[in-house]
Protein backbone atom coordinates (compact mmCIF):
# COMPACT_ATOMS: atom_id res chain seq x y z
CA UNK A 1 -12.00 21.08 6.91
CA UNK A 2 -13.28 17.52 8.44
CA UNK A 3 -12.69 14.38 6.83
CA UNK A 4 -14.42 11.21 8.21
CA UNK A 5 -12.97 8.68 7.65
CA UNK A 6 -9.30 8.66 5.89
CA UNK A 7 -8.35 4.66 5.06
CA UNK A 8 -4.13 4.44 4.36
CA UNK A 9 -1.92 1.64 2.93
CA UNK A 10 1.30 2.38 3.66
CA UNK A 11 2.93 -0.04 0.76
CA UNK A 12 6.91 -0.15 0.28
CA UNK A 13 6.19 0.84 -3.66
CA UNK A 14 3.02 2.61 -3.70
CA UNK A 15 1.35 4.39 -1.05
CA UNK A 16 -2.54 4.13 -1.31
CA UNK A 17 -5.04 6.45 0.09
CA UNK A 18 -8.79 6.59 0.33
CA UNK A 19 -10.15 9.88 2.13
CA UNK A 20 -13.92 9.76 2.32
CA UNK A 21 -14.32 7.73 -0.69
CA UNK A 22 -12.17 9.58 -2.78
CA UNK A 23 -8.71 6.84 -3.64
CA UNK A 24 -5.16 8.42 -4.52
CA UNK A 25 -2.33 7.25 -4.80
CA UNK A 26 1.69 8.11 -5.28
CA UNK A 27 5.23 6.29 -5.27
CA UNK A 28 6.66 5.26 -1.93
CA UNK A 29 9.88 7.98 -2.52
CA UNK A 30 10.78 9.94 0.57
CA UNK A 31 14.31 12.00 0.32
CA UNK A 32 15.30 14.16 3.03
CA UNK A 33 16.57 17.61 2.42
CA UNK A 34 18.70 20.34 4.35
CA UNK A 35 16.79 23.19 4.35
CA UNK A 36 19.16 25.20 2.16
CA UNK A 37 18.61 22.74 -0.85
CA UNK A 38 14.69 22.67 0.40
CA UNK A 39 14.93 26.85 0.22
CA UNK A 40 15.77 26.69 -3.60
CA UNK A 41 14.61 23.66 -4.83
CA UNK A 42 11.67 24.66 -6.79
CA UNK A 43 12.46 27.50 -9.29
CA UNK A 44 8.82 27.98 -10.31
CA UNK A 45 5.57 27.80 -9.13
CA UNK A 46 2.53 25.40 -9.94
CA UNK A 47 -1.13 26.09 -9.78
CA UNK A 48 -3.21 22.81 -10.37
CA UNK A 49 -3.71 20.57 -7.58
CA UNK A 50 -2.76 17.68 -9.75
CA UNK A 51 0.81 19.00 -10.08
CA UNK A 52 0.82 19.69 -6.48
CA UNK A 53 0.94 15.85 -5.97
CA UNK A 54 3.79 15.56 -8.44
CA UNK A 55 5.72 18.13 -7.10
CA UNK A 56 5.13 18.04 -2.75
CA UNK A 57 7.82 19.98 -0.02
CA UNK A 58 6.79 19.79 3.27
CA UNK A 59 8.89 19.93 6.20
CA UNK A 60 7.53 19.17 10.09
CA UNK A 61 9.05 18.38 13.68
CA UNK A 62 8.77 15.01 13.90
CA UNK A 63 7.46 13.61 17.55
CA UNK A 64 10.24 13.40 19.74
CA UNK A 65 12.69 15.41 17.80
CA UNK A 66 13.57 19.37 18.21
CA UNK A 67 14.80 20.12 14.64
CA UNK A 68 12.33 20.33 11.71
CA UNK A 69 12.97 18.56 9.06
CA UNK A 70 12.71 18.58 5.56
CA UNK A 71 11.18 16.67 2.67
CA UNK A 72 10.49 15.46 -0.88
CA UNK A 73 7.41 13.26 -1.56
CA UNK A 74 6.25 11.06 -4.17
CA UNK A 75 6.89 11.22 -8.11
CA UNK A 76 9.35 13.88 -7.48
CA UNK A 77 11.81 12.83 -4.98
CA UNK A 78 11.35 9.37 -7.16
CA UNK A 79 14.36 10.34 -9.16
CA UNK A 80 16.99 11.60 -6.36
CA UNK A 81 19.77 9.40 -5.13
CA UNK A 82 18.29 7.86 -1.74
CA UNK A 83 14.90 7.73 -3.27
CA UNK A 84 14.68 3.99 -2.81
CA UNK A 85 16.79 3.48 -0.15
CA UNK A 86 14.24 1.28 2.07
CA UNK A 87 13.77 -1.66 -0.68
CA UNK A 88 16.75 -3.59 0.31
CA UNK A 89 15.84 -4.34 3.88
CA UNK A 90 12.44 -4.90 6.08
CA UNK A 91 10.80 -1.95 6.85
CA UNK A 92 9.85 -1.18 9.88
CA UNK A 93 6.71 0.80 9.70
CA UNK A 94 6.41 1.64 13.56
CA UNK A 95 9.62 3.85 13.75
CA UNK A 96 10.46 5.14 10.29
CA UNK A 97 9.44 8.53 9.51
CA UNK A 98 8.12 7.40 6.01
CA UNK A 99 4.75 5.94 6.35
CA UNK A 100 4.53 9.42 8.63
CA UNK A 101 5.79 11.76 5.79
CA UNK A 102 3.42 10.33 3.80
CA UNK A 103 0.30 10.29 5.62
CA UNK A 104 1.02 14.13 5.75
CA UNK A 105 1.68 14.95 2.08
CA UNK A 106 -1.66 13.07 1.76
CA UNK A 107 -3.37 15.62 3.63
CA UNK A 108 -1.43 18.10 1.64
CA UNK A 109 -3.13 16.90 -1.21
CA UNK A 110 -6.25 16.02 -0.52
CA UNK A 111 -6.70 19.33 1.12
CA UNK A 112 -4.76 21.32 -2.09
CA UNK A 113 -7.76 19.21 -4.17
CA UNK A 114 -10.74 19.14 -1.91
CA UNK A 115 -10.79 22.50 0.64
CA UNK A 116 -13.46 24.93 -0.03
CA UNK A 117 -10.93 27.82 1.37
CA UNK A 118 -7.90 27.52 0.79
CA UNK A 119 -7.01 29.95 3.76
CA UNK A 120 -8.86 27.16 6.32
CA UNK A 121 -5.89 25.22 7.38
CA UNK A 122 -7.11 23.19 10.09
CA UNK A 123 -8.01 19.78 9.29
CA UNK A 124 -10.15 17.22 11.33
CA UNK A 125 -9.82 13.59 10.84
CA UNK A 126 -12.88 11.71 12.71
CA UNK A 127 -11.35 8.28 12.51
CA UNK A 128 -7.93 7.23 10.18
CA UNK A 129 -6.36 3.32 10.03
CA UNK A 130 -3.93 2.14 8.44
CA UNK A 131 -1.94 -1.72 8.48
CA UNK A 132 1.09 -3.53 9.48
CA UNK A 133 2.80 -6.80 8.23
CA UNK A 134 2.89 -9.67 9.77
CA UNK A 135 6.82 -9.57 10.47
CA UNK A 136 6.40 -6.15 12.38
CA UNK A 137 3.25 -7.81 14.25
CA UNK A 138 5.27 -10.82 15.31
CA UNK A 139 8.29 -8.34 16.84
CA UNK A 140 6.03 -7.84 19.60
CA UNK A 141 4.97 -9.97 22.76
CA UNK A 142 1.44 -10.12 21.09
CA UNK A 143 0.20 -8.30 18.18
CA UNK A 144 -1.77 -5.35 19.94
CA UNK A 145 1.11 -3.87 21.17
CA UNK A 146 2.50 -3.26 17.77
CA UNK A 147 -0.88 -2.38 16.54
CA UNK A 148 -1.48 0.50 19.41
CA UNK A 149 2.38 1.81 18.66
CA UNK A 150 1.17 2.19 14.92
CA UNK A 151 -1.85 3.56 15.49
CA UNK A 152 -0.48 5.83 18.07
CA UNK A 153 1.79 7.18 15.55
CA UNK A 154 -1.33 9.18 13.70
CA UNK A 155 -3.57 10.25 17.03
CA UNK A 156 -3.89 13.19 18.13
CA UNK A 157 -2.72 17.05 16.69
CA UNK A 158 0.26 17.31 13.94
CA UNK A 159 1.64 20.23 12.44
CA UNK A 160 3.33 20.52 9.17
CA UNK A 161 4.22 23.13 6.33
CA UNK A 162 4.11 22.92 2.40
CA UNK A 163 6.76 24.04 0.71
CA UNK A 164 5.93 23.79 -2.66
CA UNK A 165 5.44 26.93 -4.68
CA UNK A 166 1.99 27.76 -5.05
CA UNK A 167 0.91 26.32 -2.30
CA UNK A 168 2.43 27.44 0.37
CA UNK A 169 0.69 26.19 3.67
CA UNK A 170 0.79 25.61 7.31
CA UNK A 171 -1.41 22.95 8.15
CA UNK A 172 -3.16 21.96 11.60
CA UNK A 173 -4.06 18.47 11.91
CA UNK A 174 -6.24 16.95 14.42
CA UNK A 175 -6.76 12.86 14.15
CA UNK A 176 -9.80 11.94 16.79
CA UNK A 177 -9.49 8.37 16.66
CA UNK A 178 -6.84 5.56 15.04
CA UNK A 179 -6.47 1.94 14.36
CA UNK A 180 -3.96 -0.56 13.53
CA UNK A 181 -5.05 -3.63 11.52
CA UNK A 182 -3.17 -6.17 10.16
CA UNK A 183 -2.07 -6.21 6.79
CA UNK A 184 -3.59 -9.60 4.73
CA UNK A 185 -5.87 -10.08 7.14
CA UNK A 186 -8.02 -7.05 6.59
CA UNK A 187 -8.61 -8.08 2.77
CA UNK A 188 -11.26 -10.63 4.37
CA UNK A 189 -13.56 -7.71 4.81
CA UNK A 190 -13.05 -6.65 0.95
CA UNK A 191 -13.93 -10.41 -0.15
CA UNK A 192 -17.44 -10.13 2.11
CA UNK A 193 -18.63 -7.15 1.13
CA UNK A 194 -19.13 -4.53 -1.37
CA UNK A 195 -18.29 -0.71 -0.42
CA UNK A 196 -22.01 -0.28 0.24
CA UNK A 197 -21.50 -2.66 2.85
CA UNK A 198 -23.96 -5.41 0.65
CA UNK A 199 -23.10 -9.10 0.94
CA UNK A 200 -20.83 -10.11 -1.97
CA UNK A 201 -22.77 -13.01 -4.18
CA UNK A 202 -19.03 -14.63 -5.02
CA UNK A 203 -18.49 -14.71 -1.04
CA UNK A 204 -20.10 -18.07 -1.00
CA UNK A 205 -17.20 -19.36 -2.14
CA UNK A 206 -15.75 -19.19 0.88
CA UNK A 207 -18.39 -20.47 3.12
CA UNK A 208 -16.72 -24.08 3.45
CA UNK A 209 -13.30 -23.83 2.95
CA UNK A 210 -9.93 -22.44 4.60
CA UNK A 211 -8.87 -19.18 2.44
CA UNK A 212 -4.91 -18.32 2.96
CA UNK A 213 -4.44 -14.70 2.08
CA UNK A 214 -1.17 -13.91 0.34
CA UNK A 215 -0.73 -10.07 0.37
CA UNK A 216 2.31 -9.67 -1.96
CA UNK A 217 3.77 -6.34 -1.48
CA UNK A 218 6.85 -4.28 -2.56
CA UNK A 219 9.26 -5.21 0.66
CA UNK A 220 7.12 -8.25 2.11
CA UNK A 221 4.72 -11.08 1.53
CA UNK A 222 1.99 -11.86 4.48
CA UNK A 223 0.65 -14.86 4.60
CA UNK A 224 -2.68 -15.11 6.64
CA UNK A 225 -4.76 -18.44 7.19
CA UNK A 226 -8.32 -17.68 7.67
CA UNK A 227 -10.96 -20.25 9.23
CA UNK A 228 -14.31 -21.35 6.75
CA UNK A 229 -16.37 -18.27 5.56
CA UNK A 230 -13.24 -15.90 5.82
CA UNK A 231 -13.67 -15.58 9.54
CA UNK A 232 -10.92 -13.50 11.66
CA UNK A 233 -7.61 -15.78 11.83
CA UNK A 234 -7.95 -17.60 14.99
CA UNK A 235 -4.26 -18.20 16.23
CA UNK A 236 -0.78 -16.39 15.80
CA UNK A 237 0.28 -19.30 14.00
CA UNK A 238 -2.54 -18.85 11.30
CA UNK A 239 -0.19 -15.32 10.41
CA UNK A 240 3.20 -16.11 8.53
CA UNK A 241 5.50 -14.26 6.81
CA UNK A 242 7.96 -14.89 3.69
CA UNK A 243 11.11 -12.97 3.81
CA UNK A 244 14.36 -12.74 1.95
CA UNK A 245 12.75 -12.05 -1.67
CA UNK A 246 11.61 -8.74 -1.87
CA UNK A 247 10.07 -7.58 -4.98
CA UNK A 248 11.42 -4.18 -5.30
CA UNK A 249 15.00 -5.39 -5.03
CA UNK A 250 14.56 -8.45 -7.61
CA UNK A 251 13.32 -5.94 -10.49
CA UNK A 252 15.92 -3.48 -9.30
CA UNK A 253 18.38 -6.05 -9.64
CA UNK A 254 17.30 -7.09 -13.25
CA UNK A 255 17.31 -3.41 -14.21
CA UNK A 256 21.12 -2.64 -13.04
CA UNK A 257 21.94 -6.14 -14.90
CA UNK A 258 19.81 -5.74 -17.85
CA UNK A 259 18.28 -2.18 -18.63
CA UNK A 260 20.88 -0.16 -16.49
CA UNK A 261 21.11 2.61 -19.91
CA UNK A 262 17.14 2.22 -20.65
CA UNK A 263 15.42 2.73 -16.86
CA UNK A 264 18.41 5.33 -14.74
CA UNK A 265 16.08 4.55 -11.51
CA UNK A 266 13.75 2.06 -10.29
CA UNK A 267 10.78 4.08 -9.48
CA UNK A 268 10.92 4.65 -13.82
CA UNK A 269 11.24 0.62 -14.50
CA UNK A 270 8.55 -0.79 -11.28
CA UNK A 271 6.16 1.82 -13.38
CA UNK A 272 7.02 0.40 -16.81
CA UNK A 273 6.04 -3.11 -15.62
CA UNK A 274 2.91 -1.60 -13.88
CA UNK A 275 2.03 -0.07 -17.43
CA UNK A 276 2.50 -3.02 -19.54
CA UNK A 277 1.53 -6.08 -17.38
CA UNK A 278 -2.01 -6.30 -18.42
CA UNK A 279 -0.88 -6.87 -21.88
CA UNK A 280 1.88 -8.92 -21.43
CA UNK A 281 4.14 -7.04 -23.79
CA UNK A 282 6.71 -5.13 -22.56
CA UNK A 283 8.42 -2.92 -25.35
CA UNK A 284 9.89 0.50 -24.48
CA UNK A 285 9.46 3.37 -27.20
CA UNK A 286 11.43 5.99 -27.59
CA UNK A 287 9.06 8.91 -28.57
CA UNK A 288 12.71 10.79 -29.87
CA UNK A 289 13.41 8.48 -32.31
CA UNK A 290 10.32 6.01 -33.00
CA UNK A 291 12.50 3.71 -32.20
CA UNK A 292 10.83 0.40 -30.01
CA UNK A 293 12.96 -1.63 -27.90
CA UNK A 294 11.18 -5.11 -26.93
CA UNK A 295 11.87 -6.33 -23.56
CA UNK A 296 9.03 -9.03 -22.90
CA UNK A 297 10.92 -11.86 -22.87
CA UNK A 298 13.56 -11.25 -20.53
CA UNK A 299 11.20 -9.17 -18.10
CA UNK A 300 8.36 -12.29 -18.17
CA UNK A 301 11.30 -14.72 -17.83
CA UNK A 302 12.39 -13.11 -14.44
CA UNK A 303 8.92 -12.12 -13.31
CA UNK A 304 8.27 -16.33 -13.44
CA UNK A 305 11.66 -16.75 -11.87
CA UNK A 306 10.68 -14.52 -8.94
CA UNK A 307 7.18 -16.02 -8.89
CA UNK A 308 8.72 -19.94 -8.72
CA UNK A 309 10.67 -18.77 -5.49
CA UNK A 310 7.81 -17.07 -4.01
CA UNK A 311 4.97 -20.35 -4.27
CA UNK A 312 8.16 -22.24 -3.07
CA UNK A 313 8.10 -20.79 -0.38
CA UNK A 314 4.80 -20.11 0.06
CA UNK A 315 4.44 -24.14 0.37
CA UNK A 316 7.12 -24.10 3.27
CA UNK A 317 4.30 -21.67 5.12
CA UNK A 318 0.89 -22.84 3.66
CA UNK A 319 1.44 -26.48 2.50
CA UNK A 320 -2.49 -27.30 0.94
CA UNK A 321 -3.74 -29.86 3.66
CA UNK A 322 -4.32 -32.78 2.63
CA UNK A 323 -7.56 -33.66 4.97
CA UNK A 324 -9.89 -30.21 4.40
CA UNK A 325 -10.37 -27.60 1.29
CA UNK A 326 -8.13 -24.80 1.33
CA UNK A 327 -8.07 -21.57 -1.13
CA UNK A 328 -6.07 -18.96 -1.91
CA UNK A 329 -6.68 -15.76 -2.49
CA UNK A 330 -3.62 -13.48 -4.25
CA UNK A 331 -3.78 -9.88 -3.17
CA UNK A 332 -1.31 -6.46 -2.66
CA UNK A 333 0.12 -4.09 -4.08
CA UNK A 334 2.25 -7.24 -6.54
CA UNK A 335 -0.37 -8.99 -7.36
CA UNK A 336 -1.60 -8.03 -10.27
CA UNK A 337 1.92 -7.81 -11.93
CA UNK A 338 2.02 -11.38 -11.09
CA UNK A 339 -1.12 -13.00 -11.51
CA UNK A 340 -0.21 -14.68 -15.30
CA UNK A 341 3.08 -15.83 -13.76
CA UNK A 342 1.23 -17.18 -10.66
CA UNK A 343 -1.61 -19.28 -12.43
CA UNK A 344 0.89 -19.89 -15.52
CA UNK A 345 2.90 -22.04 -12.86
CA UNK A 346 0.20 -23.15 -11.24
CA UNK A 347 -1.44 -24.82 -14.04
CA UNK A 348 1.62 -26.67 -14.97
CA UNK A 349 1.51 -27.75 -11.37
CA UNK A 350 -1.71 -29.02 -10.33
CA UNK A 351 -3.42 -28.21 -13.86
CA UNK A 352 -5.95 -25.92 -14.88
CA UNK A 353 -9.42 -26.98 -13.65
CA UNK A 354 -7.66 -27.04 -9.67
CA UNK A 355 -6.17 -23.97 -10.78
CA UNK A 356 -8.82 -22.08 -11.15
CA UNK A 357 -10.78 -23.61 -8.75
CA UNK A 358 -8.30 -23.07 -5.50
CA UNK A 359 -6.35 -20.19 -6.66
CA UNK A 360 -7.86 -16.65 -7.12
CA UNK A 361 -6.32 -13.16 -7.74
CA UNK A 362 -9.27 -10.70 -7.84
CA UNK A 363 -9.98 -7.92 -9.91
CA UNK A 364 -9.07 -5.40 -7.40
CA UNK A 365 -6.51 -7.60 -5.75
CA UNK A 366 -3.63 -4.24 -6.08
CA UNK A 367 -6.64 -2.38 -3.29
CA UNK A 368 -8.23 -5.13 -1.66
CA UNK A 369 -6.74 -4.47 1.55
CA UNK A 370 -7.41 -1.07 0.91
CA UNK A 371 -10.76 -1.25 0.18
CA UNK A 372 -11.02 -4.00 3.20
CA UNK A 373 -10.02 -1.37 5.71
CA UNK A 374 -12.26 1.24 3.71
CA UNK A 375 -15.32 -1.37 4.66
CA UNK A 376 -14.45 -1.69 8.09
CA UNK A 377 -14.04 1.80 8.51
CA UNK A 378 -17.58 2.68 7.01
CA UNK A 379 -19.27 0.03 9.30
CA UNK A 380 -17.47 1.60 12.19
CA UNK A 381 -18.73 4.77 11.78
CA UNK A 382 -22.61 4.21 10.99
CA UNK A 383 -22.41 1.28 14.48
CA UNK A 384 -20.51 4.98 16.26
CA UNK A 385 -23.12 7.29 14.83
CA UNK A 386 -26.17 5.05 15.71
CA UNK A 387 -25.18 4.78 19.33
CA UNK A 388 -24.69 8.35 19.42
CA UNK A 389 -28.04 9.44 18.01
CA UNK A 390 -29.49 6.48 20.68
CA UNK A 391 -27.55 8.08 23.82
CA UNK A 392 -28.81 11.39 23.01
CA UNK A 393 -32.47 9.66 22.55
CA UNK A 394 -32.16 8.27 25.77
């Protein structure tokens, strides 16, 4: 099986996936097993590819380790006790074998959904990239260093087996070629152009003005100040960070303190929010009873709570100069859950016309970095394949 081009977003709530143009994704819940428990875990067997992704075992040696280890990914290990273990502290994406668990059951998937036989288990990957936050970046002596460690992480062959009854696999993976961006930085490339590579019209927006990224994720916010017509950030200082308020820990704190007997895990509350956002109304039914239970008010008064510390902050980082014309642009995996919060308190703040004038969340703000890295990755390839037809020309 080859796959061209396989674009990953390895967020601390969702993990998002595009694998030559085809976008997935499932919760960021990783739970180790012994293999005993992995053994008889399952006590029936599925058959659609779609429950496959619900319900995915694998287990794999991990690079430098001896022992093969054992796991549960995605909606299913969402529920078991150490399921969200990694929301309370930073994340470090270069050494934790999550972002590499999942970039396997992936595969597993897209493979389960997309192989022509079933029985062909080796799988080529022309060129994969994925991101890193600005915190992990600034760890380093200079960014590249933490990039090439990512983007090590995914080169070359990998081995891992399914577990999951009904399809039961042993997969060869071979990765050709893999990149490291950074994450809120890469977005630029989603704000220039479409996924056809076409100039976007609303780009000119940009032409004459400083645009700050904010790429509000589950664990972090990036922060990334771009130069006029959302050229590459020139200087490590243009790349800040805001830590100490992670999203995923606020809601799970307003869950144990408020909803502890409606939502008995987080995963089941972060998706009620994600379900009911666009609306603004957040009541919980109770298909049992009929019964509706109307939580809006308390879940919009903490979601503006969390939002008043975050643009607090975000001033500390970002202040708007007073001497050129700055925007900024609202993006991650957050954002959208946000967004009436955000302008909401912006308005009262600097009042509408500025509002919408200087502050923008997108319409596909929750992929934009995604889909940024997806548009890199397509130019990448056709510049590759072009020289390559031209050498053998020549």
């Amino acid at each position: 099986m080859k796959i061209s081009r396989f674009n990953k977003d390895c967020g601390n709530s969702v993990d998002m996936n595009i694998m030559d143009g085809y976008l997935f994704d499932f919760p960021t819940n990783v739970v180790e097993l012994q293999k005993e428990a992995a053994d008889s875990f399952f006590t029936d067997a599925v058959t659609a590819p779609e429950e496959f992704k619900k319900r995915i075992l694998l287990s794999t040696t991990i690079k430098g380790e001896e022992k093969e280890r054992y796991f549960l990914v995605g909606d299913i290990a969402a529920s078991q006790l150490l399921a969200n273990n990694h929301i309370n502290k930073l994340h470090n994406k270069i050494t934790s074998h999550i972002p590499y668990i999942t970039f396997l059951a992936a595969i597993a998937y897209y493979h389960a959904l997309h192989a022509k036989n079933k029985k062909d288990n080796t799988i080529e990957i022309d060129y994969f990239s994925t991101m890193l936050p600005i915190w992990l970046l600034k760890k380093e002596s200079t960014f590249g260093a933490a990039q090439k460690a990512m983007a090590n992480r995914f080169l070359g062959d990998h081995t891992f087996t399914v577990h999951t009854p009904g399809f039961e696999n042993t997969l060869k993976v071979l990765v050709e070629e893999s990149a490291c961006l950074k994450e809120g930085e890469s977005a630029r490339f989603a704000l220039k152009k479409d996924l056809t590579l076409q100039d976007r019209e609303d780009a000119n927006e940009y032409v004459e003005c400083e645009t700050v990224m904010v790429d509000i994720g589950g664990g972090s916010i990036d922060v990334v100040i771009l130069p006029e017509g959302l050229k590459a950030a020139n200087s490590r200082e243009s790349f800040q960070s805001i830590e100490g308020i992670p999203y995923l820990a606020h809601i799970d704190k307003l869950r144990k303190e408020k909803f502890l007997e409606l939502f008995t895990d987080l995963r089941a509350f972060d998706q009620f929010i994600l379900d009911n956002y666009s609306k603004q109304k957040f009541v919980l039914k109770n298909e049992n009873t009929g019964e509706s239970i109307d939580l809006t008010s308390t879940i919009k008064s903490s979601l503006r709570e969390y939002v008043e510390i975050l643009l607090a902050k975000l001033n500390d980082v970002a202040p708007p100069p007073a001497n050129k014309l700055r925007k900024y642009v609202y993006c991650g995996g957050v954002a959208p859950t946000l967004e009436v919060a955000i302008m909401n308190s912006m308005r009262e703040k600097i009042g509408e016309e500025r509002t919408e004038k200087y502050h923008k969340v997108p319409q596909d703000s929750r992929h934009l970095n995604l889909f940024g890295l997806e548009i890199r990755s397509i130019g990448y390839v056709q510049k590759k394949q072009a020289a390559e037809k031209k050498a053998v020309k020549s």
